[in-house]
N, C-alpha and C. Protein backbone atom coordinates (compact mmCIF):
# COMPACT_ATOMS: atom_id res chain seq x y z
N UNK A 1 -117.50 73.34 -59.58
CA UNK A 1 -117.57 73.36 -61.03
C UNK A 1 -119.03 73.51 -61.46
N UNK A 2 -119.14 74.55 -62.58
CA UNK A 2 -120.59 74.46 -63.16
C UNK A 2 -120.40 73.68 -64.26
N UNK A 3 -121.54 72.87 -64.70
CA UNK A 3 -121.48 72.03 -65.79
C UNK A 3 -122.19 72.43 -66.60
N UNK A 4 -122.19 73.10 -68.17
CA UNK A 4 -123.32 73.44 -68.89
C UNK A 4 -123.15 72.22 -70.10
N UNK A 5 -124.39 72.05 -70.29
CA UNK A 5 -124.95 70.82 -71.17
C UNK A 5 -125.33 71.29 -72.79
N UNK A 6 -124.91 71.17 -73.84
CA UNK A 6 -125.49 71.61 -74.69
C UNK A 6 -127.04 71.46 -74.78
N UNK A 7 -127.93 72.09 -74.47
CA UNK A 7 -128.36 73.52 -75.12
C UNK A 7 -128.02 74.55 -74.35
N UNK A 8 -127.82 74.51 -73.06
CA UNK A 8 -127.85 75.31 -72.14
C UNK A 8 -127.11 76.31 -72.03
N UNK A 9 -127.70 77.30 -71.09
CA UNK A 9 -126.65 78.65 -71.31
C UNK A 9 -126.25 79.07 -69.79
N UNK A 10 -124.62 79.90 -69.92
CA UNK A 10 -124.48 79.75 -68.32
C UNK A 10 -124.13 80.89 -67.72
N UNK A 11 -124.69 81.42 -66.79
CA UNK A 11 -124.80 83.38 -66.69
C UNK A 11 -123.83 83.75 -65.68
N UNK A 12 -123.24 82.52 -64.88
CA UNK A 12 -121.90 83.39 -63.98
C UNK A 12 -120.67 83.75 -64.45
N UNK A 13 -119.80 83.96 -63.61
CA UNK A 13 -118.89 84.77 -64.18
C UNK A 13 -117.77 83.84 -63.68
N UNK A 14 -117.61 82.53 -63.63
CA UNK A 14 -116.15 81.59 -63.46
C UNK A 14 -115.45 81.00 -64.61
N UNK A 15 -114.68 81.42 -64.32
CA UNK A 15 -113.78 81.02 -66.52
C UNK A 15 -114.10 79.75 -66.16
N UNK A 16 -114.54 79.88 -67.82
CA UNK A 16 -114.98 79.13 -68.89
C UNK A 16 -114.17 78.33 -69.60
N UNK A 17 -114.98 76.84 -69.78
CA UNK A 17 -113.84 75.77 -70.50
C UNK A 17 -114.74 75.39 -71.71
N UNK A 18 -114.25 75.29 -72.73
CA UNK A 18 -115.40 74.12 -74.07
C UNK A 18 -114.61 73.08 -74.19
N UNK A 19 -115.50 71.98 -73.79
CA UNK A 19 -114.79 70.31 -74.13
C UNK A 19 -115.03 70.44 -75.93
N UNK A 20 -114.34 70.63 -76.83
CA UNK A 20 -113.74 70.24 -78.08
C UNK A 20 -113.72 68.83 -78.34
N UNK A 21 -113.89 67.81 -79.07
CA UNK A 21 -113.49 66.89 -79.21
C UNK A 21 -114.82 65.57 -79.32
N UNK A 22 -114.19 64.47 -79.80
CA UNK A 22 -115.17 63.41 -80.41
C UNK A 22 -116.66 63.47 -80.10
N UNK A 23 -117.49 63.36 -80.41
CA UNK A 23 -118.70 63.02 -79.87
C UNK A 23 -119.55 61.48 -80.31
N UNK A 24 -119.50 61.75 -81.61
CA UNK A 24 -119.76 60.81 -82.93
C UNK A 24 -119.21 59.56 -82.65
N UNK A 25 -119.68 58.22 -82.00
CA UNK A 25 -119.03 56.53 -82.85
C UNK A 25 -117.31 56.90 -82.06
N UNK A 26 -117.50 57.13 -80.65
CA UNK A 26 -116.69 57.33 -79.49
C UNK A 26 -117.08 57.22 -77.97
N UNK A 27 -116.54 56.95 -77.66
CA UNK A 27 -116.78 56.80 -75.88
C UNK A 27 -117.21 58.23 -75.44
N UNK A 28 -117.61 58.24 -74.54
CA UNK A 28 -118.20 59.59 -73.69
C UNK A 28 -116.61 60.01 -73.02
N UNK A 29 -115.58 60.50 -73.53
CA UNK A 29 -114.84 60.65 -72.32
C UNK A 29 -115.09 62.23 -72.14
N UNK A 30 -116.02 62.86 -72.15
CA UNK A 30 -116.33 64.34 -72.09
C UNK A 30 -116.71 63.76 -70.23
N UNK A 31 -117.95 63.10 -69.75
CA UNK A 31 -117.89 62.27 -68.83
C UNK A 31 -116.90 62.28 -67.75
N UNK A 32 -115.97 61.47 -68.30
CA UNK A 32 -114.46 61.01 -68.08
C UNK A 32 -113.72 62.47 -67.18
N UNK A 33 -113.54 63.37 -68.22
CA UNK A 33 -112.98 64.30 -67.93
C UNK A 33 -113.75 65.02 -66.63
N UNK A 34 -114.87 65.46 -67.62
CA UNK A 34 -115.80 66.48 -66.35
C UNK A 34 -115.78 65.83 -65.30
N UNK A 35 -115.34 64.42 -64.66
CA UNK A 35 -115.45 64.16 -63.11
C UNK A 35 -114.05 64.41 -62.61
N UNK A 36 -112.62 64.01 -63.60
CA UNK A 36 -111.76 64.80 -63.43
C UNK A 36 -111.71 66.32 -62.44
N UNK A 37 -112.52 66.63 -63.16
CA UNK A 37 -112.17 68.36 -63.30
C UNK A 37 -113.41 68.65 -61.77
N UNK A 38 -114.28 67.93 -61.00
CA UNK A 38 -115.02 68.44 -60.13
C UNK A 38 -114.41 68.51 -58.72
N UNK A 39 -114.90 69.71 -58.69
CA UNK A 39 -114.00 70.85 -57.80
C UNK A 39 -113.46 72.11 -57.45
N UNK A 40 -113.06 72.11 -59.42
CA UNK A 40 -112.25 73.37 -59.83
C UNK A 40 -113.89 74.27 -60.01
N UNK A 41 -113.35 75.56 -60.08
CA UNK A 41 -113.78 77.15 -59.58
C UNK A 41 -113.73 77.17 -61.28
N UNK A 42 -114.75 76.83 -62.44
CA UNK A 42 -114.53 76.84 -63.50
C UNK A 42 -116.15 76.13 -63.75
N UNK A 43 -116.50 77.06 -64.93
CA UNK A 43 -117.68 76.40 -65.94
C UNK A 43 -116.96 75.35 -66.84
N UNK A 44 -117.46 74.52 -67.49
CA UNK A 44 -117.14 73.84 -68.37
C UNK A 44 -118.81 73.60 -69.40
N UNK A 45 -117.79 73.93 -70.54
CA UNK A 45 -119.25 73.62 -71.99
C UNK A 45 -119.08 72.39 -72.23
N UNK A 46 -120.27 71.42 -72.28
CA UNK A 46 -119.81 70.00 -72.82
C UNK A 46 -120.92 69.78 -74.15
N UNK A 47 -120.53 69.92 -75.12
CA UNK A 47 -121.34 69.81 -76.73
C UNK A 47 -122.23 68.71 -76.81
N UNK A 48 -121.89 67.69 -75.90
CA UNK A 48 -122.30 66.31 -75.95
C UNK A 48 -123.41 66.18 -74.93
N UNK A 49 -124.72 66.05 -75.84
CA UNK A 49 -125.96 65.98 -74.87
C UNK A 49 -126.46 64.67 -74.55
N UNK A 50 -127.08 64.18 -73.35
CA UNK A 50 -127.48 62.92 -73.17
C UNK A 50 -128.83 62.56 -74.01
N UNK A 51 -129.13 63.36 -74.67
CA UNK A 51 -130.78 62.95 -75.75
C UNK A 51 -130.44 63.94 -76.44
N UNK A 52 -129.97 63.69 -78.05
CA UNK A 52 -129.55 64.33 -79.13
C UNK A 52 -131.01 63.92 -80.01
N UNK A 53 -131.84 65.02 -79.99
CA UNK A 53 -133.46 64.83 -81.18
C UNK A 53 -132.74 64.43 -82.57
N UNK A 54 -132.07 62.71 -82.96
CA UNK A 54 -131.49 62.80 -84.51
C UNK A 54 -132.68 63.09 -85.39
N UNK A 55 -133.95 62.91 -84.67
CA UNK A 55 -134.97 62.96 -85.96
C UNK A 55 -135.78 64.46 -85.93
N UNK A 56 -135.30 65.28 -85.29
CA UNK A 56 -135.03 66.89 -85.51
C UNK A 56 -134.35 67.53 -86.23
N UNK A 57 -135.05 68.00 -87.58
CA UNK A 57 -134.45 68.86 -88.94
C UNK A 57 -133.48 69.70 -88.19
N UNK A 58 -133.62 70.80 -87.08
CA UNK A 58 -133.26 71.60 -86.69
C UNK A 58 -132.41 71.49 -85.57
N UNK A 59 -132.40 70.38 -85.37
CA UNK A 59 -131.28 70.00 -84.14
C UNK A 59 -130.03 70.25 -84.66
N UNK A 60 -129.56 69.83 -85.65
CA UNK A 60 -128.26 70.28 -85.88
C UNK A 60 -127.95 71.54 -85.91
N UNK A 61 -128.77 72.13 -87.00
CA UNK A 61 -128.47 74.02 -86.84
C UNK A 61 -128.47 74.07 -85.41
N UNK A 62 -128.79 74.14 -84.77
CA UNK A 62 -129.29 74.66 -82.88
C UNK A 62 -127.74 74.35 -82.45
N UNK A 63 -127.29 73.26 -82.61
CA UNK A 63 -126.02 72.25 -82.00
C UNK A 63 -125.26 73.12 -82.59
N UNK A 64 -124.90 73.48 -83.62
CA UNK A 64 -123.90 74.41 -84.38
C UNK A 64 -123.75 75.48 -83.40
N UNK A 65 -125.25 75.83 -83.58
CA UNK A 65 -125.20 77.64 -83.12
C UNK A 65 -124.50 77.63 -81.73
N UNK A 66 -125.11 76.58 -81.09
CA UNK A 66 -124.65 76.69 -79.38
C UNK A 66 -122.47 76.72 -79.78
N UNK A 67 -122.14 75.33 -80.35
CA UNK A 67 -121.51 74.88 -79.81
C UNK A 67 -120.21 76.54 -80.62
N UNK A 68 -120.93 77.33 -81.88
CA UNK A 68 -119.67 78.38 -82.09
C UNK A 68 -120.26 79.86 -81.04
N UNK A 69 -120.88 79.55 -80.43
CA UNK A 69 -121.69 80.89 -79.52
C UNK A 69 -120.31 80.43 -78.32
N UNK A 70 -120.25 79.38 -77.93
CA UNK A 70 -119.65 78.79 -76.20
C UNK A 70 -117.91 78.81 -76.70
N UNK A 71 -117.62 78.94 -78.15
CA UNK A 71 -116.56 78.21 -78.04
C UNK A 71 -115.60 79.80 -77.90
N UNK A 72 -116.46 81.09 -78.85
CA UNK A 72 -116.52 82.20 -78.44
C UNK A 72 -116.52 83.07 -77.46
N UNK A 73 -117.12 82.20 -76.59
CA UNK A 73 -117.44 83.01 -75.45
C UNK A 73 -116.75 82.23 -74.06
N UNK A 74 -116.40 81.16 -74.13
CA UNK A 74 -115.06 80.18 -73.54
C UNK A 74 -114.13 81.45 -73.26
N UNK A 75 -113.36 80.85 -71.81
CA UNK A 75 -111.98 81.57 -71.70
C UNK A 75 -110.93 80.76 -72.60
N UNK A 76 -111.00 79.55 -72.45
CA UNK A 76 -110.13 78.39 -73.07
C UNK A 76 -110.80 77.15 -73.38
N UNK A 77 -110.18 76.39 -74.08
CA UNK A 77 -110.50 75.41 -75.15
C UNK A 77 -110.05 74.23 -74.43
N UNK A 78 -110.10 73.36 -74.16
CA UNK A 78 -109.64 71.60 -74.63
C UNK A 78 -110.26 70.84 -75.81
N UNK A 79 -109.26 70.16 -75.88
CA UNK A 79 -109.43 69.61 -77.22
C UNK A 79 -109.04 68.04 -76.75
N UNK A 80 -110.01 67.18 -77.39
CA UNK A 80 -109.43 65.64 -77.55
C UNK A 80 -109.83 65.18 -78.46
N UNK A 81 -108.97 64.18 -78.79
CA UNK A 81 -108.91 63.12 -80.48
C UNK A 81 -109.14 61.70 -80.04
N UNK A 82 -109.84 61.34 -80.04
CA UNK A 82 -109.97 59.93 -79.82
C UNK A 82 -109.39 58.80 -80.37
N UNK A 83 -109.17 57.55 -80.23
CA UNK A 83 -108.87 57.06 -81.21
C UNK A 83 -109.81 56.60 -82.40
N UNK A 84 -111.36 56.38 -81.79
CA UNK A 84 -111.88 55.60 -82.86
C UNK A 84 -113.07 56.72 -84.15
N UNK A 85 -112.34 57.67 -83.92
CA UNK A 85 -113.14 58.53 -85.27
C UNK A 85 -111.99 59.61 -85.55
N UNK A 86 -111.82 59.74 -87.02
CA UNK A 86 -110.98 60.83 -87.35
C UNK A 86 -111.51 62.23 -86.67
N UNK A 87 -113.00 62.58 -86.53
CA UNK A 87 -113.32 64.19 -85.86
C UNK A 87 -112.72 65.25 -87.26
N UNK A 88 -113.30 64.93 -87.96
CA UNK A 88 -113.44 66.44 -88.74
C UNK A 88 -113.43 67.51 -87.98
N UNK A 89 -115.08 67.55 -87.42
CA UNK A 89 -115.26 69.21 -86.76
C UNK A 89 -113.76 69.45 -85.83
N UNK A 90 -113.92 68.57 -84.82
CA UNK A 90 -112.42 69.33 -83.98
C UNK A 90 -111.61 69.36 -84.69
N UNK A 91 -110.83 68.90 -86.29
CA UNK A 91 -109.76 68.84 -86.38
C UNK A 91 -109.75 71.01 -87.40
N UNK A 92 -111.59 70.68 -87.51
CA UNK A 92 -111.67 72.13 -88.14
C UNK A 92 -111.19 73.44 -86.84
N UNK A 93 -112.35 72.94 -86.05
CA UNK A 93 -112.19 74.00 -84.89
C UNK A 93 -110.67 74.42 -84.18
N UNK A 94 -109.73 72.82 -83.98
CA UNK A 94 -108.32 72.89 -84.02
C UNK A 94 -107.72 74.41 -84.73
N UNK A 95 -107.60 73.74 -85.82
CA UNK A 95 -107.28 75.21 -86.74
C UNK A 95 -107.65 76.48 -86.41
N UNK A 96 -108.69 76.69 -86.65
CA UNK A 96 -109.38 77.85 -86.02
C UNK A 96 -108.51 78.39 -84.59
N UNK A 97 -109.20 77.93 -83.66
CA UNK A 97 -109.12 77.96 -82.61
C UNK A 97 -107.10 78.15 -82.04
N UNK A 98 -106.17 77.86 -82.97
CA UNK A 98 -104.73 77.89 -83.28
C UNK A 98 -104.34 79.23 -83.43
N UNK A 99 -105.18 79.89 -84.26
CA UNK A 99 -104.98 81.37 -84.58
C UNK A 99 -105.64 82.51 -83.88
N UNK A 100 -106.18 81.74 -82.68
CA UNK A 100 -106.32 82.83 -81.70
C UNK A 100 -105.00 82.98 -80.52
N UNK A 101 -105.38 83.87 -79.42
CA UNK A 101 -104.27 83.67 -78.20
C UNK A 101 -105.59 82.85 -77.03
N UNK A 102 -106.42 82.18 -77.05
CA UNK A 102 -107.18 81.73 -76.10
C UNK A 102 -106.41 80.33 -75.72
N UNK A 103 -106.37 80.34 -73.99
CA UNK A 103 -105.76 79.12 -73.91
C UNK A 103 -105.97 78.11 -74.00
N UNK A 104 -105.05 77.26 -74.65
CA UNK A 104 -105.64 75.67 -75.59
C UNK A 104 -104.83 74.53 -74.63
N UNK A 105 -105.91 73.52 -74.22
CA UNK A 105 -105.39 72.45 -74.11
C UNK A 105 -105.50 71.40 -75.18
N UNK A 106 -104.38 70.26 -75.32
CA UNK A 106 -104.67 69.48 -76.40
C UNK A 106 -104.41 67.94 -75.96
N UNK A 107 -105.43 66.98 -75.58
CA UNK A 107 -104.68 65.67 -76.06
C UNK A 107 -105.49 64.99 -76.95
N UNK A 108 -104.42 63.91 -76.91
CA UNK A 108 -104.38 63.24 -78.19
C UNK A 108 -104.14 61.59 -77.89
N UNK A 109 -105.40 60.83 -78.21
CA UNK A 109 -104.98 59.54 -77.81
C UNK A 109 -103.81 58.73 -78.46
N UNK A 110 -102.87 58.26 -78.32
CA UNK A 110 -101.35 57.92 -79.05
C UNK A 110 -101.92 57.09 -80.36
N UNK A 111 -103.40 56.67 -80.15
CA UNK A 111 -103.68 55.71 -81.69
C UNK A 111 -104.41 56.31 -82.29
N UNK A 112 -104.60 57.80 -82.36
CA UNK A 112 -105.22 58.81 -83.08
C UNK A 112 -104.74 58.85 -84.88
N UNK A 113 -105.51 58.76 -85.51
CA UNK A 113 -105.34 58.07 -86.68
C UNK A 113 -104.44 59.46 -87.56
N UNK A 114 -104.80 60.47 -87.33
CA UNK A 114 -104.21 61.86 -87.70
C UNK A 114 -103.38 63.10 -86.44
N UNK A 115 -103.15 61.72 -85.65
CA UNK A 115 -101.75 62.29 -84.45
C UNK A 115 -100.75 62.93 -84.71
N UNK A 116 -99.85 62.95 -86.03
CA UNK A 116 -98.91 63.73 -86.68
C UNK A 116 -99.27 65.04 -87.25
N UNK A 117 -100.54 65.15 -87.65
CA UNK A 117 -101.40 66.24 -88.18
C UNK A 117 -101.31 67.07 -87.17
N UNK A 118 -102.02 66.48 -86.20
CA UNK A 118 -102.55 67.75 -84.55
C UNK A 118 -101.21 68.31 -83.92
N UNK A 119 -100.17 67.28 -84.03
CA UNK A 119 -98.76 67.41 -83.61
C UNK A 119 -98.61 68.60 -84.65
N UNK A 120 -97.86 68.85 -85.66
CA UNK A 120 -97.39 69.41 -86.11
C UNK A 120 -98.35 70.83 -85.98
N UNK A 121 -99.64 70.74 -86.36
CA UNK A 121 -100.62 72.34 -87.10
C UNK A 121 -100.38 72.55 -85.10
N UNK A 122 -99.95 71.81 -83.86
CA UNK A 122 -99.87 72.61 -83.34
C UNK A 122 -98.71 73.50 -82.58
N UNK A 123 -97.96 72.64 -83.36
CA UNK A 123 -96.34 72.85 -83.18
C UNK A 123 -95.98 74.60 -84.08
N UNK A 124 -96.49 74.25 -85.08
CA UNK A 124 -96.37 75.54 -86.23
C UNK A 124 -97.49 76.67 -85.39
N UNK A 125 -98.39 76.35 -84.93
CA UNK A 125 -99.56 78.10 -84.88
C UNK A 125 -99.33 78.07 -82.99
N UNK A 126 -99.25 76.98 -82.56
CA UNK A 126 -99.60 77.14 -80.66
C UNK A 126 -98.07 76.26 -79.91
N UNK A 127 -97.05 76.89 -80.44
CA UNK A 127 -96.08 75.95 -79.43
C UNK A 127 -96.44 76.49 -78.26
N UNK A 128 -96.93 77.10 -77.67
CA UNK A 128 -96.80 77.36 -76.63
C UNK A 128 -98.08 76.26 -75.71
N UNK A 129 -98.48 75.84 -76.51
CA UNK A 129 -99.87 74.60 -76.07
C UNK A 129 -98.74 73.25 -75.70
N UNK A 130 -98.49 72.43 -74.74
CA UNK A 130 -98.11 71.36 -74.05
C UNK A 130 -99.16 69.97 -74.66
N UNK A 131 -98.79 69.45 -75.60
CA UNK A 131 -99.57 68.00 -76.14
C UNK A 131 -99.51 67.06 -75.05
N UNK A 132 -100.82 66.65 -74.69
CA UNK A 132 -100.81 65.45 -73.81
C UNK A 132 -101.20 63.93 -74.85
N UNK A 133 -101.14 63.46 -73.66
CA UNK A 133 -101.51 61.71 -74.81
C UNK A 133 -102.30 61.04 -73.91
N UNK A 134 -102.91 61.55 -72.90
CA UNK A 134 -104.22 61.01 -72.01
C UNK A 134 -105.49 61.82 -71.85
N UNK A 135 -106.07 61.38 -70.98
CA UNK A 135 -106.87 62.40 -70.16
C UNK A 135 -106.61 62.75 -69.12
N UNK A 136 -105.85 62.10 -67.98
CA UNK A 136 -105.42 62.34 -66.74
C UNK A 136 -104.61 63.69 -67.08
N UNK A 137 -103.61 63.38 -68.31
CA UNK A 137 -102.90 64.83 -68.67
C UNK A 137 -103.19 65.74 -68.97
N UNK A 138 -104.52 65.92 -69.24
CA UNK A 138 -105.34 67.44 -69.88
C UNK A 138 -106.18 67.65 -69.17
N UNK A 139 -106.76 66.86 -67.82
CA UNK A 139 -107.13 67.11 -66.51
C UNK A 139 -106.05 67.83 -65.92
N UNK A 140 -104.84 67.33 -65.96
CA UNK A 140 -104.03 68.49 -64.59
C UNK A 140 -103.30 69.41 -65.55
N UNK A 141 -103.62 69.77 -67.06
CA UNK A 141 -102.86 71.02 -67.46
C UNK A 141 -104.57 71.92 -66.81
N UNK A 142 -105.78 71.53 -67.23
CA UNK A 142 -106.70 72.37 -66.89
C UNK A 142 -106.83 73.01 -65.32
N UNK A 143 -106.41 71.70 -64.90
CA UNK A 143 -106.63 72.20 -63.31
C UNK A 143 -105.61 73.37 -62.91
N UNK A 144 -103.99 73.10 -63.32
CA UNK A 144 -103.11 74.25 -63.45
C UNK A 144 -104.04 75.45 -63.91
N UNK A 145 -104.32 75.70 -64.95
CA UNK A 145 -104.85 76.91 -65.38
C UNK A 145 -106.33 77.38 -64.54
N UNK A 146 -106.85 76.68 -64.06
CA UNK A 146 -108.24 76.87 -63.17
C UNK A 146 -108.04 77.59 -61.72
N UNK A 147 -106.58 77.30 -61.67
CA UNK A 147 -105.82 77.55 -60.07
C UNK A 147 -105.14 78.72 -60.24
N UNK A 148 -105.10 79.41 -61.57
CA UNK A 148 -104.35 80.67 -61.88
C UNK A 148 -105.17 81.53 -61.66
């Protein structure tokens, strides 16, 4: 597995994953996952940097730019909802990201405060996306697709 770190950029050619999901006043399970996933024949984008400059005007623009440049240029998406922050941005990028054909993984922690929301917008635009309710479960839908 290659691991790219937000800012970083990653020049081989092994499909591509973007970790989607909490960053903000949440656990690291980006972490969590990426040790999951070491092994698989797959980049993974992780948005979530270990020294975020908050007192950098321009850090955020930069964080933007990377994180819609990777999510673009991703073969496929995961997505997670945590329980302890609603996640605006993912619940934006969700959407988005619904009305493409790129393959989506989705979980969803069961005490996700807008769990019926993600259920349904993904029931209506991506039935074909499998809702998990862990991480262990959106570790082995990824690993399925990493092995294809």
């Amino acid at each position: 597995m290659e691991y790219v770190e937000a800012l970083n950029d990653y020049q081989g050619n092994k499909k591509s994953l973007f970790l989607a999901g909490g960053i903000t006043n949440c656990p690291d399970w980006q972490s969590e996952l990426v040790s999951m996933l070491q092994g698989q024949d797959i980049a993974v984008y992780n948005p979530r940097r270990k020294n975020f400059p908050i007192h950098d005007p321009s850090a955020a623009e930069k964080q933007i730019r990377w994180e819609h440049d990777k999510l673009r240029k991703a073969d496929a998406i995961s997505f997670w909802f945590p329980k302890e922050t609603l996640c605006p941005i993912v619940l934006y990028e969700l959407g988005k990201w619904t009305m493409s054909d790129k393959p989506l993984f989705i979980g969803i922690d069961p005490a996700y405060q807008r769990r019926q929301d993600v259920e349904i917008q993904t029931m209506l635009e991506r039935p074909d996306a499998k809702l998990v309710y862990d991480l262990q479960s959106l570790a082995g839908q990824i690993k399925g697709w990493a092995k294809q």
